[in-house]
N, C-alpha and C. Protein backbone atom coordinates (compact mmCIF):
# COMPACT_ATOMS: atom_id res chain seq x y z
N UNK A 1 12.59 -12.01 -34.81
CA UNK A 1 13.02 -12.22 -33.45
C UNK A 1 12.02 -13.12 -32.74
N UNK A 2 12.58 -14.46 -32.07
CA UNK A 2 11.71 -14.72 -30.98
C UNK A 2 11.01 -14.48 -30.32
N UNK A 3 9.91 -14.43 -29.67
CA UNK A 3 9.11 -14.47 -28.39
C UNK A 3 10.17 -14.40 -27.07
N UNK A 4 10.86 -15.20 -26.49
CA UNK A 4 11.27 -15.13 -25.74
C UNK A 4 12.92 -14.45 -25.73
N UNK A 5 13.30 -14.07 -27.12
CA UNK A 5 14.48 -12.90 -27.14
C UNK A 5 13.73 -10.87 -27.29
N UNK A 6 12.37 -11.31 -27.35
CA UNK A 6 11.74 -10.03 -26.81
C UNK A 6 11.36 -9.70 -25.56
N UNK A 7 11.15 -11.18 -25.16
CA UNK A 7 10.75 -10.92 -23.58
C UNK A 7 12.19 -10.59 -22.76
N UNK A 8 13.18 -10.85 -22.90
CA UNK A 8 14.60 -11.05 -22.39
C UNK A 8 14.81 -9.51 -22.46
N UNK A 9 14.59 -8.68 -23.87
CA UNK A 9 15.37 -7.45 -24.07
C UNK A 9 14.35 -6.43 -23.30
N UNK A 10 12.79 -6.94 -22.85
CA UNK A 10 12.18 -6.22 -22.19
C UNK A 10 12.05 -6.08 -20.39
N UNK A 11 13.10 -7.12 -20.39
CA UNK A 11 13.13 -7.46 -18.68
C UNK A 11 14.39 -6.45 -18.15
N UNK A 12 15.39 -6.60 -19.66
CA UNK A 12 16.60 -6.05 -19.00
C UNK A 12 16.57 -4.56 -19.00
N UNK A 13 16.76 -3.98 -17.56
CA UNK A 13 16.41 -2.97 -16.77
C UNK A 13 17.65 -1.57 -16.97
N UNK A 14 17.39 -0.40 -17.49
CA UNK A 14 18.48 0.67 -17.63
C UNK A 14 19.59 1.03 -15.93
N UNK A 15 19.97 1.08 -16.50
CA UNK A 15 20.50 1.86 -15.14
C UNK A 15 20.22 2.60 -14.01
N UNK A 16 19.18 3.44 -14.96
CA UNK A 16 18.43 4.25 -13.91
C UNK A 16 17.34 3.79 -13.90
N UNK A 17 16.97 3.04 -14.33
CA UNK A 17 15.94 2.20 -13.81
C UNK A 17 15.83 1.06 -12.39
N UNK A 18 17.20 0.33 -12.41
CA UNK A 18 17.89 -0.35 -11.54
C UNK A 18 17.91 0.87 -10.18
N UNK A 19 18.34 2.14 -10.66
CA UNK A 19 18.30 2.68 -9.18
C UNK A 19 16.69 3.37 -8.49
N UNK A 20 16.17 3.43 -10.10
CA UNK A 20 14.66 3.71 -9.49
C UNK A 20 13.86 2.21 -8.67
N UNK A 21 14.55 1.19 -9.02
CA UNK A 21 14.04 0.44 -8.17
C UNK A 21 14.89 -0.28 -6.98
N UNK A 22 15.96 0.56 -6.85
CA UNK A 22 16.35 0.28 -5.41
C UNK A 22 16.34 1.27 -4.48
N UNK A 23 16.20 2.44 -4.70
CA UNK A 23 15.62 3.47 -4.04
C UNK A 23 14.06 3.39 -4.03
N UNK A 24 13.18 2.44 -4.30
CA UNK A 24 11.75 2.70 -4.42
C UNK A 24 11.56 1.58 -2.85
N UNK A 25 12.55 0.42 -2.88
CA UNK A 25 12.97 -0.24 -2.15
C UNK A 25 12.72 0.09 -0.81
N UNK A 26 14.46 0.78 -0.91
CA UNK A 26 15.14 1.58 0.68
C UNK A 26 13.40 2.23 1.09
N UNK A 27 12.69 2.76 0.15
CA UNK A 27 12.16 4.04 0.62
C UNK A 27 10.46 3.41 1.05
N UNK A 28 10.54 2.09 1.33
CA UNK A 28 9.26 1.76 1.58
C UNK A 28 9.13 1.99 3.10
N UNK A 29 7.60 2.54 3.21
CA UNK A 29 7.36 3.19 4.47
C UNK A 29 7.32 4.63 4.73
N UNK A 30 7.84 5.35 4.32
CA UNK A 30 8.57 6.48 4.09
C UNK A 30 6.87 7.35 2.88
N UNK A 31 6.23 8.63 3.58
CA UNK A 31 5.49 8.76 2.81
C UNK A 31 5.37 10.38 2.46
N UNK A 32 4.56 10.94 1.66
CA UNK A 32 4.60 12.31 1.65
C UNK A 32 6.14 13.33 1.15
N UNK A 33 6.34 14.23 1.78
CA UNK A 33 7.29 14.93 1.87
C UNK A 33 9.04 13.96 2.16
N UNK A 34 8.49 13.39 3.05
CA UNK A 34 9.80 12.38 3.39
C UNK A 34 10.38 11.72 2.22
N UNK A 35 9.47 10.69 1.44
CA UNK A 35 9.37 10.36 0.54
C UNK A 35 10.43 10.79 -0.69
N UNK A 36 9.46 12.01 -0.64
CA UNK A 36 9.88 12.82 -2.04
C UNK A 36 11.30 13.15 -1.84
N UNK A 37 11.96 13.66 -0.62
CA UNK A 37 13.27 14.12 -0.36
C UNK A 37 14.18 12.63 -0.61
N UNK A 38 13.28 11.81 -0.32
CA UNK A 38 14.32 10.56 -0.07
C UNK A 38 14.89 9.83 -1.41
N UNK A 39 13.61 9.94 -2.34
CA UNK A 39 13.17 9.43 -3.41
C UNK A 39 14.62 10.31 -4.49
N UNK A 40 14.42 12.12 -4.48
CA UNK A 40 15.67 12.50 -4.96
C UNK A 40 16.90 12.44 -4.08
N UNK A 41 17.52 12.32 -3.46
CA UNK A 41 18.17 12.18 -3.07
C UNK A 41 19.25 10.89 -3.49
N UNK A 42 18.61 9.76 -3.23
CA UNK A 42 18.51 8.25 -3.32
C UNK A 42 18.69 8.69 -5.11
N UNK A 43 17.95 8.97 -5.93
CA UNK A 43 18.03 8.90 -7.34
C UNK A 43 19.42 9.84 -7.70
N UNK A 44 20.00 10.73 -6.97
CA UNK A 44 21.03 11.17 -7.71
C UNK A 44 21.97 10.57 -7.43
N UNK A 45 22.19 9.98 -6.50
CA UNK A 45 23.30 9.03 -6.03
C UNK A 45 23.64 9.18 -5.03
N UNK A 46 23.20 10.44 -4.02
CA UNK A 46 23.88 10.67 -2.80
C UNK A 46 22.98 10.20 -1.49
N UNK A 47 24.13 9.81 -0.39
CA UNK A 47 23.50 9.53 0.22
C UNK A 47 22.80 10.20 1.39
N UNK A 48 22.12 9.52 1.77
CA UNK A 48 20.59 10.53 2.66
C UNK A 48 21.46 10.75 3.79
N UNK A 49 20.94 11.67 4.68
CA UNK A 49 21.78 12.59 6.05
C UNK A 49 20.65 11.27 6.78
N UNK A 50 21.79 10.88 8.19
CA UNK A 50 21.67 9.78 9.14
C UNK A 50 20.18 10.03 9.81
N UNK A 51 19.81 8.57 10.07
CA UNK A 51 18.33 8.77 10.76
C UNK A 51 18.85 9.10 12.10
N UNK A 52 18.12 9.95 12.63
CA UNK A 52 17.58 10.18 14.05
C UNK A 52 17.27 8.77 14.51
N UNK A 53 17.68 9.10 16.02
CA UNK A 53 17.16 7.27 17.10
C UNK A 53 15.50 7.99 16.90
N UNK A 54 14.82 8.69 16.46
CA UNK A 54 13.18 8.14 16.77
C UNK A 54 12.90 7.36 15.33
N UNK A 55 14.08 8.22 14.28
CA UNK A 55 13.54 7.61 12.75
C UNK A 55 13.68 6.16 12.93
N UNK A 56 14.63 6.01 13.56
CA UNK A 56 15.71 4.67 13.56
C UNK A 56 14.41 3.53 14.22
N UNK A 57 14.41 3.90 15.11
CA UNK A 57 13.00 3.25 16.13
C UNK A 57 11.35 2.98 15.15
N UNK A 58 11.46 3.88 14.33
CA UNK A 58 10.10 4.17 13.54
C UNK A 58 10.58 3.08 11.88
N UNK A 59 11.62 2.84 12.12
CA UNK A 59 12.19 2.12 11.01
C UNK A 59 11.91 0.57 11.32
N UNK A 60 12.58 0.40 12.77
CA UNK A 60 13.25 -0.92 12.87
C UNK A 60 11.34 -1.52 13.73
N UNK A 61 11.02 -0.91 13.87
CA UNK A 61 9.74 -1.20 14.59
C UNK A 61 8.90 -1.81 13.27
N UNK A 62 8.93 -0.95 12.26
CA UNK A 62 7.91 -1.30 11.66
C UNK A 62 8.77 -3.05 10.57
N UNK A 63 10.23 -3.01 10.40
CA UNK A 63 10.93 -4.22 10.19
C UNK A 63 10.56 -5.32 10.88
N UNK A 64 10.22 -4.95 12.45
CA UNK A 64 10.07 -5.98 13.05
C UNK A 64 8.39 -6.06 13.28
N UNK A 65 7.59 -6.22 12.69
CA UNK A 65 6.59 -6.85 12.35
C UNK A 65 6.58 -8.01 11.87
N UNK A 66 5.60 -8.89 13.26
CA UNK A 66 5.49 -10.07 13.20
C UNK A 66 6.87 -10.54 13.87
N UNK A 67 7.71 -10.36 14.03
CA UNK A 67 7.97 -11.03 15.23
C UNK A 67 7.87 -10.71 16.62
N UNK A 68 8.55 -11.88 17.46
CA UNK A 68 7.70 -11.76 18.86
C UNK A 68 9.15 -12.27 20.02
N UNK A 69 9.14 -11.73 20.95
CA UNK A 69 9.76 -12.20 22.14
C UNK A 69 11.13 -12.32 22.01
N UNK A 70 12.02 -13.04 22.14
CA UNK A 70 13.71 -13.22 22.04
C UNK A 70 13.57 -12.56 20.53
N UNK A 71 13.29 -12.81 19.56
CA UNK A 71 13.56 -12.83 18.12
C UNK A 71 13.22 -11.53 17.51
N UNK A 72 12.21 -10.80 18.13
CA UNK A 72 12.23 -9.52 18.37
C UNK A 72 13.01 -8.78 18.92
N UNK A 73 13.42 -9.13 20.03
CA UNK A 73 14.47 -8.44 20.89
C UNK A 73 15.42 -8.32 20.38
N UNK A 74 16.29 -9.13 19.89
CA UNK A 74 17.65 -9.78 18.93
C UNK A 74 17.22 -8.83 17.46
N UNK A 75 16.36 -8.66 16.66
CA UNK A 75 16.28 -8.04 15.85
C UNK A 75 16.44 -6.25 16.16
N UNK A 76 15.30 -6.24 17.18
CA UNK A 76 15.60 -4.60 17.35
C UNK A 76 17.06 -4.00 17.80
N UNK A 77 17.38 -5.06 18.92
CA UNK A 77 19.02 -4.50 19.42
C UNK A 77 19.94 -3.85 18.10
N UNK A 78 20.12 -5.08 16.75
CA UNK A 78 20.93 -5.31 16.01
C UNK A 78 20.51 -4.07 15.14
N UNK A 79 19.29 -3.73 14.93
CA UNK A 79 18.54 -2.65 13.75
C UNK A 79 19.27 -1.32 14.63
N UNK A 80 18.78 -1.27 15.67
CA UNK A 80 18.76 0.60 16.02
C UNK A 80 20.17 0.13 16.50
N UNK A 81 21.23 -0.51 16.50
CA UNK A 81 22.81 0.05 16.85
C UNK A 81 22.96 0.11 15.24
N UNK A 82 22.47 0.22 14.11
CA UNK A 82 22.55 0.65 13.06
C UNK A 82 23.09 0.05 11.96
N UNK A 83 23.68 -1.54 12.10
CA UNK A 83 23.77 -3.01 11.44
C UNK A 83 23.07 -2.89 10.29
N UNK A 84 22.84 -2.18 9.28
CA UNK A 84 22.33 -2.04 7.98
C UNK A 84 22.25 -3.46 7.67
N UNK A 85 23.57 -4.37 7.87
CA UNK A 85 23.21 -5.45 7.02
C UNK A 85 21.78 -6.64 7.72
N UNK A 86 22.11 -6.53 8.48
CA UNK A 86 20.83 -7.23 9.55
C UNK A 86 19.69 -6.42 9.08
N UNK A 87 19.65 -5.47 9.49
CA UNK A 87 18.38 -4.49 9.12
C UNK A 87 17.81 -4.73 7.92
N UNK A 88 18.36 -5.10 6.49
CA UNK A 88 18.25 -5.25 5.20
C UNK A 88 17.72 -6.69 4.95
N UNK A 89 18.06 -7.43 5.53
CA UNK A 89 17.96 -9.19 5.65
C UNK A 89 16.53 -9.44 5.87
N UNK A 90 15.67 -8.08 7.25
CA UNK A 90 14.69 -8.85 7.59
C UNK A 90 13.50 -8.03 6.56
């Protein structure tokens, strides 16, 4: 076998591997106890019970790092009315 048909069969990622790394994702920020609930949760497939407006605020605050003024403003509005897809983008 090739060099680079070993490197290929070692990149490609299981299934649950794919969700261990999109739940490792979602769950950045998130530490301790939180974490851990989020971490199984997220790994069995179901989805997590809705953030609270302080989680939501403690979410989109720390998303919006580094920006400043209108572009901030425009980001937070769109994050905490709960726009996942905006929220995900930044």
């Amino acid at each position: 076998m090739s060099a680079s048909a070993l490197a290929a069969e070692k990149k490609e990622l299981t299934p649950q591997q794919q969700r261990m790394s999109e739940c490792n994702k979602q769950a950045e920020g998130k530490k301790g106890d939180e974490r851990k609930t989020f971490m199984s949760t997220c790994l069995k497939g179901e989805s997590a019970k809705p953030m609270t407006q302080q989680e939501k605020m403690k979410a989109c605050n720390t998303e919006a790092a580094g920006k400043k003024g209108d572009e901030r403003k425009a980001f937070m509005s769109t994050c905490l009315k709960g726009d996942g897809a905006a929220a995900a983008q930044h």
